[in-house]
Protein backbone atom coordinates (compact mmCIF):
# COMPACT_ATOMS: atom_id res chain seq x y z
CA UNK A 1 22.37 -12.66 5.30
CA UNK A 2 18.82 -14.32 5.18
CA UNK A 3 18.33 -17.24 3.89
CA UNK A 4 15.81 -17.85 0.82
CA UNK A 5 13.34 -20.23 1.55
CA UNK A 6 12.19 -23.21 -0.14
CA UNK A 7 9.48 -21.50 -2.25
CA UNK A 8 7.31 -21.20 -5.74
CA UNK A 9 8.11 -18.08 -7.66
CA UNK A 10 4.96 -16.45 -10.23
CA UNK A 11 6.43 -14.30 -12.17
CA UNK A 12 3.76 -12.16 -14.54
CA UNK A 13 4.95 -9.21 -17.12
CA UNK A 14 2.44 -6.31 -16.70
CA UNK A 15 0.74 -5.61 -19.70
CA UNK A 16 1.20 -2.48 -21.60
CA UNK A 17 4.65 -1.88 -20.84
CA UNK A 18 6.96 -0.18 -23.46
CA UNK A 19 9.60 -2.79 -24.51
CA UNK A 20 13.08 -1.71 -25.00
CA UNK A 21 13.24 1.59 -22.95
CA UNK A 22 14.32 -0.48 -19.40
CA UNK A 23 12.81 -3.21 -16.74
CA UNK A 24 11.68 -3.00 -13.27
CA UNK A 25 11.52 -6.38 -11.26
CA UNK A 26 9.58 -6.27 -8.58
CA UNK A 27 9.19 -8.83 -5.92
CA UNK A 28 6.39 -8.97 -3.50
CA UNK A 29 4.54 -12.10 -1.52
CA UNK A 30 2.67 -12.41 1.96
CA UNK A 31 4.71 -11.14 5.24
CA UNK A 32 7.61 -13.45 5.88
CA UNK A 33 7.85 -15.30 2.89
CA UNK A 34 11.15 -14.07 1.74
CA UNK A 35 10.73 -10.76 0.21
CA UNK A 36 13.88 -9.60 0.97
CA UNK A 37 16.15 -12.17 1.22
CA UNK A 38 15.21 -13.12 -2.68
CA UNK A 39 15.79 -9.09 -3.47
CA UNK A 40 18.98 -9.08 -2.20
CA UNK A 41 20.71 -11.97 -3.77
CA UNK A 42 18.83 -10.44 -7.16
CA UNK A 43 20.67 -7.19 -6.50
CA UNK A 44 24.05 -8.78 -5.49
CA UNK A 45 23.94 -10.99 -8.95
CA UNK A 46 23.07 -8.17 -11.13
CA UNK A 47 24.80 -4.91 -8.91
CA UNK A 48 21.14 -3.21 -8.34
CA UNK A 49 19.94 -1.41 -5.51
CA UNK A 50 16.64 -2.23 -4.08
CA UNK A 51 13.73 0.24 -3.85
CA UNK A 52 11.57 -0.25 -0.48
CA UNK A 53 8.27 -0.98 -0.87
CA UNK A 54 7.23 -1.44 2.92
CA UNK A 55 4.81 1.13 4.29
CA UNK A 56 6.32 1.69 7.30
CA UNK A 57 10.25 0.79 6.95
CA UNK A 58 10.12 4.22 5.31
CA UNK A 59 9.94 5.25 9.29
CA UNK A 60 13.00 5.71 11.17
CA UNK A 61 13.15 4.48 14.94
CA UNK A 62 10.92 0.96 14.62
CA UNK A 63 13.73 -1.68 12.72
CA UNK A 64 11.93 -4.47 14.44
CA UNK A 65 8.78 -4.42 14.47
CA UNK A 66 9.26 -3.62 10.39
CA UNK A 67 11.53 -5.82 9.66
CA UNK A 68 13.71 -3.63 8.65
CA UNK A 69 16.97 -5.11 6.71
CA UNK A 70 20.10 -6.11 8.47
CA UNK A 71 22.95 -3.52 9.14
CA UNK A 72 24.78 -6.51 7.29
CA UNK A 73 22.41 -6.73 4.44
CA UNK A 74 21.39 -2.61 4.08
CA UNK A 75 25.95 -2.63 3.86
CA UNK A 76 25.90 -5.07 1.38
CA UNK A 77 22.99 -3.80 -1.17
CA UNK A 78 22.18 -0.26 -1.23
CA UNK A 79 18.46 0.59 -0.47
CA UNK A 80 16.20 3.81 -1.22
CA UNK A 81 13.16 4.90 0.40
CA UNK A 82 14.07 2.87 3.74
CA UNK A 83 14.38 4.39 7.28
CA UNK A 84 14.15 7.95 5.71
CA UNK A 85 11.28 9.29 7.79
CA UNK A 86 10.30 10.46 11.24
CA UNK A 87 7.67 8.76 12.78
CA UNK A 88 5.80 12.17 13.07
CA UNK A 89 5.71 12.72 9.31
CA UNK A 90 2.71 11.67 6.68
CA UNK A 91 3.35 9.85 3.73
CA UNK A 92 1.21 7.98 1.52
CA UNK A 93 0.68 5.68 -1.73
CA UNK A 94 0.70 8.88 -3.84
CA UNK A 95 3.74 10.07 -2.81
CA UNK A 96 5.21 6.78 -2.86
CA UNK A 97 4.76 6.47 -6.34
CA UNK A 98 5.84 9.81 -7.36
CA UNK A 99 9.33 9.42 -5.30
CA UNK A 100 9.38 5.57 -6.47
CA UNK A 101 9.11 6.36 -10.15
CA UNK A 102 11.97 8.77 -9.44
CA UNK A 103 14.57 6.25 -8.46
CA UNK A 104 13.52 4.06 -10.97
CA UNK A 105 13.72 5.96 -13.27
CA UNK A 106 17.33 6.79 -12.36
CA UNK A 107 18.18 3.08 -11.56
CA UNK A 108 17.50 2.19 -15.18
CA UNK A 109 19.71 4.97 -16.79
CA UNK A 110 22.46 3.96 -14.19
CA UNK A 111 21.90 0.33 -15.06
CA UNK A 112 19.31 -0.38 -17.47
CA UNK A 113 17.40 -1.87 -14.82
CA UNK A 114 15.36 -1.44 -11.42
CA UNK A 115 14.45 -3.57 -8.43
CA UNK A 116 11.63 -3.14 -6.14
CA UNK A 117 10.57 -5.09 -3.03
CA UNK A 118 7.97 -4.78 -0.61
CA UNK A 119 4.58 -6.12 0.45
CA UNK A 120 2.59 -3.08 1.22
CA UNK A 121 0.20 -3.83 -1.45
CA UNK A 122 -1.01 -0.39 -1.74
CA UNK A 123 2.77 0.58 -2.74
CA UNK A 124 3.20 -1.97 -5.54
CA UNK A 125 -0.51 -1.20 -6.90
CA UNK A 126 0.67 2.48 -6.75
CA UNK A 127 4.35 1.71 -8.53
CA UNK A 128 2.76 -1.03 -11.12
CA UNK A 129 -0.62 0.95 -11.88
CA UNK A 130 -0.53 4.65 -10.95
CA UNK A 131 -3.26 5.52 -8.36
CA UNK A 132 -6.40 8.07 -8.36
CA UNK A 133 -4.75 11.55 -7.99
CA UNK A 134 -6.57 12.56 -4.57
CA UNK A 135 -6.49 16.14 -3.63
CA UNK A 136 -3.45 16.63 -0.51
CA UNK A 137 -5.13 16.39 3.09
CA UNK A 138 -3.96 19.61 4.93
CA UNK A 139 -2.07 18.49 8.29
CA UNK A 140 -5.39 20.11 10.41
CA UNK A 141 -7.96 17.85 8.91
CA UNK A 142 -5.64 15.01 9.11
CA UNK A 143 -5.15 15.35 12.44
CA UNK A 144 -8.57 16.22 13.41
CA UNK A 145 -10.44 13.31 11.85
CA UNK A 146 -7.60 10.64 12.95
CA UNK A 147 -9.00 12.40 16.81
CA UNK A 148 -12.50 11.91 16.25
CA UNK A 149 -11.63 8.06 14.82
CA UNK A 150 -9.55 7.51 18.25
CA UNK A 151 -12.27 9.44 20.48
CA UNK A 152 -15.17 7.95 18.93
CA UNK A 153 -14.25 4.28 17.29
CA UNK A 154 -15.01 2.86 14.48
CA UNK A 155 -18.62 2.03 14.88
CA UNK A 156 -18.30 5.89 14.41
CA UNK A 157 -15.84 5.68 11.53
CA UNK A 158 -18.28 3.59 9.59
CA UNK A 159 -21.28 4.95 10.25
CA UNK A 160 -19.57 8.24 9.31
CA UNK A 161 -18.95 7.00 6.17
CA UNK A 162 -22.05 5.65 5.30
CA UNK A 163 -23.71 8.83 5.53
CA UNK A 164 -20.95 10.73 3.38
CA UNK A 165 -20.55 8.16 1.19
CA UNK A 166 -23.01 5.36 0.95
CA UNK A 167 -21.53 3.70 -2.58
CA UNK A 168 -18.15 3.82 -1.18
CA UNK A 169 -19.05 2.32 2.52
CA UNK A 170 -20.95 -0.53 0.73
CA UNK A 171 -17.08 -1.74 -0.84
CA UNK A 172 -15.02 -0.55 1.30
CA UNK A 173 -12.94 -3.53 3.89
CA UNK A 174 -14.95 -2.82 7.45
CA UNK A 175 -11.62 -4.26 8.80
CA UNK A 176 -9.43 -1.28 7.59
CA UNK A 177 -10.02 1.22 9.10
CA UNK A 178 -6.98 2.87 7.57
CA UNK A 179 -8.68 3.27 4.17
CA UNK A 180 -11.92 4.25 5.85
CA UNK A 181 -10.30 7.01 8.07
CA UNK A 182 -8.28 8.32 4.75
CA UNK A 183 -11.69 8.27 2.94
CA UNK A 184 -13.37 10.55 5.24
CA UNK A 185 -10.30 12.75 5.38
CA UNK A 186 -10.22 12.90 1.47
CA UNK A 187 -14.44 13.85 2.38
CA UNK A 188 -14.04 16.32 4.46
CA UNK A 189 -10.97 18.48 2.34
CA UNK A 190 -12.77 18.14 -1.09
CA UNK A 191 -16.24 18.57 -0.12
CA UNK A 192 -17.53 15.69 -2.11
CA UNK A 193 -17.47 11.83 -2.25
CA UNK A 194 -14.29 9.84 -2.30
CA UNK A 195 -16.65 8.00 -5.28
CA UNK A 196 -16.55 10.54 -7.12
CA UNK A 197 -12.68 11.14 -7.14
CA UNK A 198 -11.78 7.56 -7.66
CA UNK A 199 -11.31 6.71 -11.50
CA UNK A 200 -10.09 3.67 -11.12
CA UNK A 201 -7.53 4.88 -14.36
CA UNK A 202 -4.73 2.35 -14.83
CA UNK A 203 -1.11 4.45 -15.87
CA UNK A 204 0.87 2.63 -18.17
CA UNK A 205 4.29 3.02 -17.42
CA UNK A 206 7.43 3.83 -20.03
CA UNK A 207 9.38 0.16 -19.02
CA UNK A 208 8.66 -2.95 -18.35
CA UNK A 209 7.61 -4.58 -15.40
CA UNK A 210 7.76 -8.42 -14.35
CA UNK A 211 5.78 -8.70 -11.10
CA UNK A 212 7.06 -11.79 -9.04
CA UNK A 213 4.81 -12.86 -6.55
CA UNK A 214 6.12 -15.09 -3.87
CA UNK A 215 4.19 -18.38 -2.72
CA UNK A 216 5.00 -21.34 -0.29
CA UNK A 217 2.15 -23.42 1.34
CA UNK A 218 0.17 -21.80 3.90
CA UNK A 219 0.90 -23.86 7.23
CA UNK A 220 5.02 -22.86 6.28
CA UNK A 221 4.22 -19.08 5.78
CA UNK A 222 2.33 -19.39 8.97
CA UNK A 223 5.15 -21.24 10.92
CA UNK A 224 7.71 -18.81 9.96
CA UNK A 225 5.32 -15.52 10.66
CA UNK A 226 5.06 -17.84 14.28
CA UNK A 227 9.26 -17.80 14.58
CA UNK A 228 9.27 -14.20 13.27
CA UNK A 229 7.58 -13.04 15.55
CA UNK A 230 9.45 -15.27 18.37
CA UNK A 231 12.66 -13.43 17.11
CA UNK A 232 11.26 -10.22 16.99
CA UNK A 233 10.47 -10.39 21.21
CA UNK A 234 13.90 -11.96 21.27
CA UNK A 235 15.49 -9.18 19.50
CA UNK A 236 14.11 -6.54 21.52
CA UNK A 237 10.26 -5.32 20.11
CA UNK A 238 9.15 -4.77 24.25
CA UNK A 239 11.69 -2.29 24.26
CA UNK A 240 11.52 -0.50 21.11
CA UNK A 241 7.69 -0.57 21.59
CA UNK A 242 8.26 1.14 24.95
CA UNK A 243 10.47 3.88 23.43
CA UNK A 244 7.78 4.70 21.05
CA UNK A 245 4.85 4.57 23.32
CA UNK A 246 3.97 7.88 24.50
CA UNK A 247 3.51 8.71 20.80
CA UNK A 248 1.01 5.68 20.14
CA UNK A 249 -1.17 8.12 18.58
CA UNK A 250 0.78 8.67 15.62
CA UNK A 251 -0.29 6.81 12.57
CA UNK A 252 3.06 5.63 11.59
CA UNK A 253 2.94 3.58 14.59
CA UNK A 254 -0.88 1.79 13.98
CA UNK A 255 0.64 -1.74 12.73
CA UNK A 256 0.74 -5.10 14.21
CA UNK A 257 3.18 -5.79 16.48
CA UNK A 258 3.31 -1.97 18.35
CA UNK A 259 -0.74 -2.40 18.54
CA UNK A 260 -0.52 -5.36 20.75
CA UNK A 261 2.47 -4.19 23.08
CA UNK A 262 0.42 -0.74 23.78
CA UNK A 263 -2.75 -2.84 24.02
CA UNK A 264 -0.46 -5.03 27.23
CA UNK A 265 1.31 -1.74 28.29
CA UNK A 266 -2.72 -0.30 28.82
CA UNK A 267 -3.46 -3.13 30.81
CA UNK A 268 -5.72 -4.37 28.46
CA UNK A 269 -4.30 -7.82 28.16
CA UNK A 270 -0.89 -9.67 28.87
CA UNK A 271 2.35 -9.76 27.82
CA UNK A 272 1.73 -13.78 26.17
CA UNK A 273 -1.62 -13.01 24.78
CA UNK A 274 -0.34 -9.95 23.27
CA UNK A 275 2.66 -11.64 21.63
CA UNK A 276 -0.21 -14.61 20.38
CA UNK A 277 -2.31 -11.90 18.88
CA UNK A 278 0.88 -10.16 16.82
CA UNK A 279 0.97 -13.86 15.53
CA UNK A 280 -2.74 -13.83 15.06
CA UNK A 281 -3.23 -11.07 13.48
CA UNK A 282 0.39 -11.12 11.29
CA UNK A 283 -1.23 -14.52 10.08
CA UNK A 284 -4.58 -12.03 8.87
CA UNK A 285 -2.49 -9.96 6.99
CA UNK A 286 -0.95 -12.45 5.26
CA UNK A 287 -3.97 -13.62 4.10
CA UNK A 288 -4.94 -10.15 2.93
CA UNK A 289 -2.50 -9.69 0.87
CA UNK A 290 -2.61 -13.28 -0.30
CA UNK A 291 -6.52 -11.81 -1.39
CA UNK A 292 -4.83 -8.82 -3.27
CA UNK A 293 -2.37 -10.84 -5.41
CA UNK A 294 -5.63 -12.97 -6.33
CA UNK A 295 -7.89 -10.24 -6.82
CA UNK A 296 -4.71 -8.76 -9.15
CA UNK A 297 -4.55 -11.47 -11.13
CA UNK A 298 -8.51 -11.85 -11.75
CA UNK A 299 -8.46 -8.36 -13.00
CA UNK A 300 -4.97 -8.72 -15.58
CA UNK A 301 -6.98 -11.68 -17.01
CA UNK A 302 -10.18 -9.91 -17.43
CA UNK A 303 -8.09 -6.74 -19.22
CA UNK A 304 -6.35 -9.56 -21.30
């Protein structure tokens, strides 16, 4: 089992919950601060499962370079919406949140209670707060504007954008270019601007939910991304990259750790700088979702 780390636990109850009609607990914090090893001995105590919230451990076929659970632990705690999906198939917030709310749902009339953990902070927005319904991207635009993204770059991507959708470019993160290929795919099926379609509507949900948020000082959460990462080589991500490599153009498999090993396998650098920039840029997202919680938090106070 992992071990739970020294750490400082936040723990904040949503507002605008129902009381009385069931609780969700769910546990998030920065990559590698001990999501899951604090989920699990919560389910073992209380006999829940645990409800992924990891954007890409719902992918079968990449357990290390996700993360994914132990065989041990996934024995010991039952898990949902984990290592369910090929790597060739689309998923996304919305649907999270639709088959999310489902297990819940049926976790607190098994038990009274549900547990989610994850730091895909796109997931937890979409479980806690509901998300702008978007119309569904048919599979040809999908795959037609992730080609002209990968042909053309994101100078492209951007500028793309821009044009399409000024208010939206001037907000948007330049850095990801996720949420600014997705916009232009949302552009391009509804015929309008992804402005327009974004509400910004928070869902209140029938339960309650206690958000616990994960902290530890920074130069810690950076030395254990550093050993994770270590491990993860160790444990065979070369390999597993390898097996997954003549499909690098799938989106499932755009994350840090894969990026860098197809970046080294192209020739484009080496095998140690590519293993120092999955550190490197593991250490960004950390940060970025450090940003979200605080951002969160700014925005419960000003509803408050």
């Amino acid at each position: 089992m992992s071990v739970i780390p020294a750490t400082e636990i936040q723990r904040l109850l949503l507002p605008g919950a129902r009381p009385g009609s069931g609780k969700v607990t769910v546990i998030t914090g920065p990559t590698a601060s001990g999501k899951s090893a604090l989920a699990i001995d919560m389910a073992l105590r209380r006999g829940l499962h645990i409800i992924n919230a990891d954007s890409r451990q719902v992918y079968h076929g990449i357990p290390i370079v996700t993360a994914m659970p132990t065989a041990e632990e996934l024995a010991a705690v039952p898990h949902h919406l984990i290592d369910f999906l090929p790597l060739e198939a689309y998923y996304s917030a919305a649907r999270f949140e639709e088959d999310a709310l489902r297990v819940a749902l049926g976790e607190i009339e098994r038990c009274g209670e549900a547990l989610l953990c994850g730091g895909s902070m796109m997931y937890v927005d979409a479980f806690c707060h509901g998300i702008d319904l978007l119309p569904e991207v048919p599979d040809d635009i999908r795959r037609a504007t992730y080609a002209d993204w990968r042909r053309h770059g994101d100078a492209w991507a951007l500028d793309q954008l821009a044009r399409l959708d000024p208010e939206y470019r001037a907000i948007v993160d330049p850095a990801n270019m996720k949420r600014v290929v997705h916009a232009l795919e949302i552009i391009r099926t509804s015929g309008t601007t992804f402005t327009s379609l974004r509400t910004g509507t928070r869902r209140h949900r029938d339960f309650d939910i206690e958000l616990i948020w994960i902290e530890m000082p920074r130069e810690l959460l950076f030395s254990r991304i550093n050993t994770r990462v270590d491990a993860m080589v160790a444990a065979g991500l070369e390999e597993e990259a390898k097996s997954v490599y003549a499909r690098r153009g799938l989106n499932s498999l755009n994350t840090v750790g894969l990026k860098e090993m197809f970046a080294w396998f192209d020739g484009s650098m080496d095998r140690a700088t590519a293993i120092e920039r999955i550190k490197k840029n593991t250490r960004v997202y950390a940060k970025k979702q450090i940003t979200w919680h605080r951002r969160r938090l700014e925005s419960l106070k000003a509803e408050s």
